[in-house]
N, C-alpha and C. Protein backbone atom coordinates (compact mmCIF):
# COMPACT_ATOMS: atom_id res chain seq x y z
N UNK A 1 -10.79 11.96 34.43
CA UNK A 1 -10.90 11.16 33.22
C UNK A 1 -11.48 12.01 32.09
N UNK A 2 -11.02 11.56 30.96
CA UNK A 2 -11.66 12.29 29.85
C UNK A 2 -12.83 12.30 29.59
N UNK A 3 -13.56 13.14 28.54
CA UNK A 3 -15.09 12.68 28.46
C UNK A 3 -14.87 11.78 26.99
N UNK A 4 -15.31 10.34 26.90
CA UNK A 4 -14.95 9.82 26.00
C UNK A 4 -15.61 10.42 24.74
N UNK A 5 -15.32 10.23 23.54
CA UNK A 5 -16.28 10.71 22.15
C UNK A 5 -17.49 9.97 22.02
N UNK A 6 -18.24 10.30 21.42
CA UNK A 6 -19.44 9.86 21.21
C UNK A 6 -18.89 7.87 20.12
N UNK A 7 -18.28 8.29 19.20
CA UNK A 7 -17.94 6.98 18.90
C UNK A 7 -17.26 5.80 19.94
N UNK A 8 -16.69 6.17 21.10
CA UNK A 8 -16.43 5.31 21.93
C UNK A 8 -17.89 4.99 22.61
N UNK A 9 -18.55 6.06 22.96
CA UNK A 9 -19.53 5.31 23.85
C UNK A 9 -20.17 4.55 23.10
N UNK A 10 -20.36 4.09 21.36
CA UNK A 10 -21.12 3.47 20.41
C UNK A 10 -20.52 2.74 20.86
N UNK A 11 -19.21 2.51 20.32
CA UNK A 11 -18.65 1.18 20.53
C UNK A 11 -18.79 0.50 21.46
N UNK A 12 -19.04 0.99 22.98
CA UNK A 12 -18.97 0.07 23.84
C UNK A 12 -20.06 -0.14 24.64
N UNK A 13 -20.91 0.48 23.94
CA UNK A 13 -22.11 -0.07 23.93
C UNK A 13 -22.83 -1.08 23.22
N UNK A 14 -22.12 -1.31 22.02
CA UNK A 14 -22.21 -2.21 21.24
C UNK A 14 -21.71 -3.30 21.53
N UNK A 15 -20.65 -3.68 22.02
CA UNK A 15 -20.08 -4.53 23.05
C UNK A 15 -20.87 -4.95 23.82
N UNK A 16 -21.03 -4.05 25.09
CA UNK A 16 -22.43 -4.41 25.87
C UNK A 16 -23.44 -5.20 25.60
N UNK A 17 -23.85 -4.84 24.64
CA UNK A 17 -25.23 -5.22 23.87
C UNK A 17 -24.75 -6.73 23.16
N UNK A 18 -23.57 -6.86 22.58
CA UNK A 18 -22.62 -8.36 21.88
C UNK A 18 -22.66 -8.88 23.22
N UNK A 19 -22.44 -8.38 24.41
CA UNK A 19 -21.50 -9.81 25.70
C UNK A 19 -22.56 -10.03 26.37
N UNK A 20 -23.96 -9.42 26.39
CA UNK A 20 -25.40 -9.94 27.25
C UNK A 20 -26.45 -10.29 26.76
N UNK A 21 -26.08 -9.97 25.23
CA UNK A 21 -27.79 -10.25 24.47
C UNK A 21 -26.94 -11.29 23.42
N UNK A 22 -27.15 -12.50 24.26
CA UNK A 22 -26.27 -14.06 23.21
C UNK A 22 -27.19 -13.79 21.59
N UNK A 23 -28.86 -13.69 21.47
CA UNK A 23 -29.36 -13.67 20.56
C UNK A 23 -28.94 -12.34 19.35
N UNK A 24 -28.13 -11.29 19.76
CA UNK A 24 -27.72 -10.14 19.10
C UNK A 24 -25.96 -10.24 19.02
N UNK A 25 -24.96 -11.69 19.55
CA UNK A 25 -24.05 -11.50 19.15
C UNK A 25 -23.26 -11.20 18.14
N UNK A 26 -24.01 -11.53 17.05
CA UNK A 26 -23.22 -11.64 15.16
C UNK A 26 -23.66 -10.64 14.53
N UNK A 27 -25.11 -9.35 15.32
CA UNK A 27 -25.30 -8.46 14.74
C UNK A 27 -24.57 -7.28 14.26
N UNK A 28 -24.73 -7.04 13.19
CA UNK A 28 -23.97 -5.64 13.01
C UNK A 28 -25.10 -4.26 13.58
N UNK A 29 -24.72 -3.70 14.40
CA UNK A 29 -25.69 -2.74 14.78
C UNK A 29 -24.87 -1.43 14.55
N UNK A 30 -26.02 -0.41 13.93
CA UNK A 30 -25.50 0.96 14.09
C UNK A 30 -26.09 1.73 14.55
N UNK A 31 -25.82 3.05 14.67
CA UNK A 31 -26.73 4.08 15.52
C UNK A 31 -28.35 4.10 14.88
N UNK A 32 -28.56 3.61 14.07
CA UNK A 32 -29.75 3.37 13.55
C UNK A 32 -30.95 1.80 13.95
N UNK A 33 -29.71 1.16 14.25
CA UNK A 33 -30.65 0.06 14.93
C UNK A 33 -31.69 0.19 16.13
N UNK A 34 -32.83 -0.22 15.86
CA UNK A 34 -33.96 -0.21 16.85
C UNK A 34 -33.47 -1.36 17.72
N UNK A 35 -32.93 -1.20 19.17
CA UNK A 35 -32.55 -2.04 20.09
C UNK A 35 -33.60 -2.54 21.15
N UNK A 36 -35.05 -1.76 21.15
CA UNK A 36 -35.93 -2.31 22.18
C UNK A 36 -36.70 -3.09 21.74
N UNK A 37 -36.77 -3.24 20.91
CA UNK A 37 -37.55 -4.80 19.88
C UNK A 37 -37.66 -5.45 18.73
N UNK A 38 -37.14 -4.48 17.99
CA UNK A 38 -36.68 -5.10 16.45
C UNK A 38 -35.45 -6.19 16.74
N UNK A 39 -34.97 -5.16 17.37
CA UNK A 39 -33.71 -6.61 17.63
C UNK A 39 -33.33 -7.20 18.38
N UNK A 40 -34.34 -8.14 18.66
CA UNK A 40 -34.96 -8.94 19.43
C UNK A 40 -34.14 -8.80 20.87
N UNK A 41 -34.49 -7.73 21.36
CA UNK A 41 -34.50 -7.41 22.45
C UNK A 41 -35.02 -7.42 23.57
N UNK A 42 -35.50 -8.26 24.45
CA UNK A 42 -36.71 -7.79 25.35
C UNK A 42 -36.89 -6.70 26.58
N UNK A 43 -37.99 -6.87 26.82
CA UNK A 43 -37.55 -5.66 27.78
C UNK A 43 -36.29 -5.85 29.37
N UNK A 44 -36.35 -7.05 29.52
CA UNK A 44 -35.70 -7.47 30.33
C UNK A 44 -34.15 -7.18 29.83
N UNK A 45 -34.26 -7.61 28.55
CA UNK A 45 -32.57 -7.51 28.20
C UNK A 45 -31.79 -5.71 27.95
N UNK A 46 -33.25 -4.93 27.64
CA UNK A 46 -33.08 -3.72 27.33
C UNK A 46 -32.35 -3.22 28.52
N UNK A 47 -33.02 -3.43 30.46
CA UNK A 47 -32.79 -2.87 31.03
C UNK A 47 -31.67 -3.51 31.47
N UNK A 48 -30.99 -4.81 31.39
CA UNK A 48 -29.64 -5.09 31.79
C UNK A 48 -28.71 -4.33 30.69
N UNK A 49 -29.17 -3.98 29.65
CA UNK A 49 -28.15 -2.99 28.83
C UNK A 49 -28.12 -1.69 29.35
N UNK A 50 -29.47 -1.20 29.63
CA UNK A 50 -29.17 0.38 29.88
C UNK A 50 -28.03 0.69 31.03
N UNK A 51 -28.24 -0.33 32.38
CA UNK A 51 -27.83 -0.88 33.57
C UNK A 51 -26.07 -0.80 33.22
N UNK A 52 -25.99 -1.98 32.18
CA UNK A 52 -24.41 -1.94 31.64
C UNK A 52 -23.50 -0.45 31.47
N UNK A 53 -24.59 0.04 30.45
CA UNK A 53 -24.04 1.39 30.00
C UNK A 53 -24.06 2.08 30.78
N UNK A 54 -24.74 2.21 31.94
CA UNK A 54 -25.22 3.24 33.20
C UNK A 54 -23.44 2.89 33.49
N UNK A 55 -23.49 2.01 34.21
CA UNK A 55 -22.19 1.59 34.77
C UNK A 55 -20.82 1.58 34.35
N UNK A 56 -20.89 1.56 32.99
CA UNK A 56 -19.35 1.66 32.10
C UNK A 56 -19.24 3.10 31.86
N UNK A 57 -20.09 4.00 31.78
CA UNK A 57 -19.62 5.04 31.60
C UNK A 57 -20.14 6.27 32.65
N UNK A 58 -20.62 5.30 34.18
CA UNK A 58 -20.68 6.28 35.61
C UNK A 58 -21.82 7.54 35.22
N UNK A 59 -22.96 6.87 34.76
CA UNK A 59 -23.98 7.81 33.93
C UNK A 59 -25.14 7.05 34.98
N UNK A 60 -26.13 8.00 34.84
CA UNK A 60 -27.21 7.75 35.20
C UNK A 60 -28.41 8.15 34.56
N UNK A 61 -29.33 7.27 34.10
CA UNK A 61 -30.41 7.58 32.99
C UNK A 61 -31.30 7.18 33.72
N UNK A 62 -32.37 8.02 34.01
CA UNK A 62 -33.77 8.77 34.98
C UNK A 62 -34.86 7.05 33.95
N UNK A 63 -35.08 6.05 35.19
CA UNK A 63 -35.68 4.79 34.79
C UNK A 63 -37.07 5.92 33.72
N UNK A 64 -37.37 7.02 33.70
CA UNK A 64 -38.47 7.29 33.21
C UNK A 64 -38.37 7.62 31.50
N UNK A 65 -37.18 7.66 31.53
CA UNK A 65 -36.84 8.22 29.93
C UNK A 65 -35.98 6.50 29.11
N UNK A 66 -35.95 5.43 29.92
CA UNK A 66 -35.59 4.67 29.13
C UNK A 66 -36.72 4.12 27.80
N UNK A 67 -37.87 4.52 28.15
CA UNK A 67 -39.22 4.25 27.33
C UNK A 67 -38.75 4.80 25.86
N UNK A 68 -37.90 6.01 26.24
CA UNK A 68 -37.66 7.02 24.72
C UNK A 68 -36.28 6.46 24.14
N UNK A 69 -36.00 5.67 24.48
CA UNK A 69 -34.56 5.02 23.99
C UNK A 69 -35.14 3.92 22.83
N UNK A 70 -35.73 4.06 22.03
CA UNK A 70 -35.67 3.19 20.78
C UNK A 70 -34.34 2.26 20.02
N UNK A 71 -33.95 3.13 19.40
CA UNK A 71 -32.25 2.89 18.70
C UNK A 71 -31.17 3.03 19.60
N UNK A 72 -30.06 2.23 18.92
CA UNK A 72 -29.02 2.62 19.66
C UNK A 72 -28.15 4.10 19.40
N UNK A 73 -28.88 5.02 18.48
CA UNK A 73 -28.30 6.41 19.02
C UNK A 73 -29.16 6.87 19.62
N UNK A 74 -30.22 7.06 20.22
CA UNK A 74 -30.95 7.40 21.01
C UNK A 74 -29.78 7.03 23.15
N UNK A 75 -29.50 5.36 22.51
CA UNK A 75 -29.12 5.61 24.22
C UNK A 75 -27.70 6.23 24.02
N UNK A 76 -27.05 6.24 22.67
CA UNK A 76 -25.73 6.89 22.39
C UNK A 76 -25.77 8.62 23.25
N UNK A 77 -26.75 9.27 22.56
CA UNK A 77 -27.73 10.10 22.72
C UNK A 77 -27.59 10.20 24.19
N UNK A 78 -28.29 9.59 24.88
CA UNK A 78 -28.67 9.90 26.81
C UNK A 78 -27.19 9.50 27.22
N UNK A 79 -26.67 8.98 27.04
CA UNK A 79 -25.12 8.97 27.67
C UNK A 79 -24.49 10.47 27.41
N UNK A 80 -24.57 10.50 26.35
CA UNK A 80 -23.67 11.69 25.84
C UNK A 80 -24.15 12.92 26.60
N UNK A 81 -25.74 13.15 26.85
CA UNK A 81 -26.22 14.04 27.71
C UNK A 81 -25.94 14.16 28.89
N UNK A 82 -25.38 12.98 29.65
CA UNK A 82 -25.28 12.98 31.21
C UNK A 82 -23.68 13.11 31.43
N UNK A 83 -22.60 12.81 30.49
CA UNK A 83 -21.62 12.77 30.69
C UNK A 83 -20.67 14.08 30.85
């Protein structure tokens, strides 16, 4: 399989983040959005996202570095590193 571009893994992470976090459906988010609590994220919902993304794109992100995932280019960011 290809290695997807960095704008696909946004996108479908953004998705992710639209189909599990009902309170963040209508958001417009960009690589600049703070996803672990500005937007209204909790930590619970953070780690069923990281979990998502782990899984859609066959990545694995070390439970110790999800702390450093602030924004969503940050986890754009750790995907892109493991892929």
């Amino acid at each position: 399989m290809e290695k997807p571009t960095r704008e696909e893994v946004l996108k479908k992470s953004v998705k992710i983040i639209h189909d599990f976090v009902p309170e963040l459906q209508d958001a417009e988010l960009t690589e600049e959005s703070t996803i672990n609590t500005d937007a209204a994220m909790d930590s619970m919902s953070l780690i069923l996202v990281i979990t998502k993304v782990e899984s859609a794109f066959d990545v694995n992100i070390p439970s110790e570095d999800w702390g450093k995932i602030n924004t969503l280019g940050e986890l754009v960011d750790a995907v892109m590193e493991r892929l």
